[in-house]
C-alpha atoms as a PDB file:
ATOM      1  CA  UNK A   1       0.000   0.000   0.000  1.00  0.00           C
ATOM      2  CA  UNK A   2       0.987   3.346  -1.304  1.00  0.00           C
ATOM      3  CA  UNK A   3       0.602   6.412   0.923  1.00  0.00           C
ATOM      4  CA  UNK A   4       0.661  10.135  -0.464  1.00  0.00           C
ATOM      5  CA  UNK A   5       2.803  12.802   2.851  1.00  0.00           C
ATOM      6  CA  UNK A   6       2.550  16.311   2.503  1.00  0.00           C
ATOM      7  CA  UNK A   7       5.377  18.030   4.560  1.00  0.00           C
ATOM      8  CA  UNK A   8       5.322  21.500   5.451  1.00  0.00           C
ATOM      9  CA  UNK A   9       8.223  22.856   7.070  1.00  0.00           C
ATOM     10  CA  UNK A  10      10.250  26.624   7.470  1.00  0.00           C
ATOM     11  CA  UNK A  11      13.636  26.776   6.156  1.00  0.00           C
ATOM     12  CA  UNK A  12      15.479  30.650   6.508  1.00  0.00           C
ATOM     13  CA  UNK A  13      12.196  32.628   7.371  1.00  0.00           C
ATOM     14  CA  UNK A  14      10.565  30.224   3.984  1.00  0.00           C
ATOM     15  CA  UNK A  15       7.519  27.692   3.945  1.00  0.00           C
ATOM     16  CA  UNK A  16       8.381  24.746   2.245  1.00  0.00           C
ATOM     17  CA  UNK A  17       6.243  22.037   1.056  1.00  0.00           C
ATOM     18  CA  UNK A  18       7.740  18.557  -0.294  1.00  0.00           C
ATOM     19  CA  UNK A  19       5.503  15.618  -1.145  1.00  0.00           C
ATOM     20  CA  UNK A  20       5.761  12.191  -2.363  1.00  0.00           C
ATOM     21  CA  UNK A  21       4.502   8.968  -2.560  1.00  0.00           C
ATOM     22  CA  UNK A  22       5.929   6.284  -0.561  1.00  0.00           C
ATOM     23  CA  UNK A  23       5.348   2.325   0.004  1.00  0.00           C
ATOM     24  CA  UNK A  24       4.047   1.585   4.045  1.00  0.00           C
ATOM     25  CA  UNK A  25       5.086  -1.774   3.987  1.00  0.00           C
ATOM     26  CA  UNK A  26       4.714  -3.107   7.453  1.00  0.00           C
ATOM     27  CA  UNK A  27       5.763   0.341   8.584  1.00  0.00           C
ATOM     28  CA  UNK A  28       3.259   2.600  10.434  1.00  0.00           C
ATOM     29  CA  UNK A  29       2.278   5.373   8.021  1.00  0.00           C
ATOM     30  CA  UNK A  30       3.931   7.859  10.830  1.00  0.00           C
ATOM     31  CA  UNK A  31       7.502   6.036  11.140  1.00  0.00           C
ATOM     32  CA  UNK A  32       7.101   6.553   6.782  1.00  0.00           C
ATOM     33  CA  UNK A  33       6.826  10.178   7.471  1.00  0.00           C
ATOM     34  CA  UNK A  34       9.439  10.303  10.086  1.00  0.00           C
ATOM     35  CA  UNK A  35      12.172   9.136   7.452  1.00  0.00           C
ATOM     36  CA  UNK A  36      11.012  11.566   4.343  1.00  0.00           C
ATOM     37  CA  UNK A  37      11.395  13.824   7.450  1.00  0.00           C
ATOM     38  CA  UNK A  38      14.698  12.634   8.474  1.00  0.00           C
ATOM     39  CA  UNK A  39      15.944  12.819   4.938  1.00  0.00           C
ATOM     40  CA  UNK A  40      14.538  16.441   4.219  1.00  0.00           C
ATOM     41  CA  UNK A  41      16.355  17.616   7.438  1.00  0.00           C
ATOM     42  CA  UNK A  42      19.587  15.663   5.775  1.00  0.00           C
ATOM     43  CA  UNK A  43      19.261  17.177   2.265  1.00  0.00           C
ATOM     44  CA  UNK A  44      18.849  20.916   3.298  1.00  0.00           C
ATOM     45  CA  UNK A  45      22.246  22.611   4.448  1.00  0.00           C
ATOM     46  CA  UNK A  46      20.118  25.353   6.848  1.00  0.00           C
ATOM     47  CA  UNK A  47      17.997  24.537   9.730  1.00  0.00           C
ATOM     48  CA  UNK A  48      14.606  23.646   9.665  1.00  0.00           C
ATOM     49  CA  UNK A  49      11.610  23.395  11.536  1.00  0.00           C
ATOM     50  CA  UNK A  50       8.196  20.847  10.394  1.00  0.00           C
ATOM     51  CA  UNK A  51       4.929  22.748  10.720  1.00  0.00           C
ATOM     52  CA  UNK A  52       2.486  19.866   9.127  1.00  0.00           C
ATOM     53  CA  UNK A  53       2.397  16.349   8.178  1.00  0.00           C
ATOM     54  CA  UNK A  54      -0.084  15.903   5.906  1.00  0.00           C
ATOM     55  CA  UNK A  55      -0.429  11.977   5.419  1.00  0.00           C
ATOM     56  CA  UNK A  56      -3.453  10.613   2.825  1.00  0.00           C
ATOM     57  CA  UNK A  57      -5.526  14.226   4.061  1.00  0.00           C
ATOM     58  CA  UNK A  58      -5.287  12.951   7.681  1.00  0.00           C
ATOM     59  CA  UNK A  59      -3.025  15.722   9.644  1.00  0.00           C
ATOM     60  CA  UNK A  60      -0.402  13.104  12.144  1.00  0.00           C
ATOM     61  CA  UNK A  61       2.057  16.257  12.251  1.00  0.00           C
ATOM     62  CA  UNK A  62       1.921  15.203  16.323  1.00  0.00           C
ATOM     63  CA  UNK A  63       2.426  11.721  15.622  1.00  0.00           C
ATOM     64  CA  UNK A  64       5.417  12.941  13.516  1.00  0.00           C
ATOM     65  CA  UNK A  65       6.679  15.470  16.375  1.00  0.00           C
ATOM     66  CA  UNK A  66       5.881  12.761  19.274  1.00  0.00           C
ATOM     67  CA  UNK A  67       8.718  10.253  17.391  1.00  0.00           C
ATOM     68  CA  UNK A  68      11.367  13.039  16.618  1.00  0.00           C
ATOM     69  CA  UNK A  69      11.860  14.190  19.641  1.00  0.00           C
ATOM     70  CA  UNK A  70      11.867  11.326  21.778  1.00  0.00           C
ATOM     71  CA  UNK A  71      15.048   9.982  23.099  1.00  0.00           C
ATOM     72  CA  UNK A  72      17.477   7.662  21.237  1.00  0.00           C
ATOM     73  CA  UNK A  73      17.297   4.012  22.287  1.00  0.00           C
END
């Protein structure tokens, strides 16, 4: 199953949006948006700061926020 994450996020004062379509797998549709997150954060030489997850029209931009900043394991 496919599923469709919006990501809104500020970069240097900007609002961003990236999208794309990505496979769930036996992943949690949350833990999917968590890596496009991770990967964003990677890609982008400035800081920057998520405002919305948009995941198949469903906001989980706390689900998102919940798994970021909890402590390493």
């Amino acid at each position: 199953m496919n599923v469709s994450i919006h990501i809104h996020y500020e970069c240097n004062d900007n609002k961003i949006m990236r999208r794309g379509s990505f496979r769930v797998g036996s992943k949690k549709r949350e833990h999917v948006a968590y890596d496009f997150w991770k990967w964003i954060k990677k890609e982008s030489p400035y800081s920057v700061k998520l405002e919305k997850v948009i995941c198949d029209g469903e906001d989980i931009t706390p689900l998102v926020k919940e798994i970021d900043e909890a402590p390493l394991r």
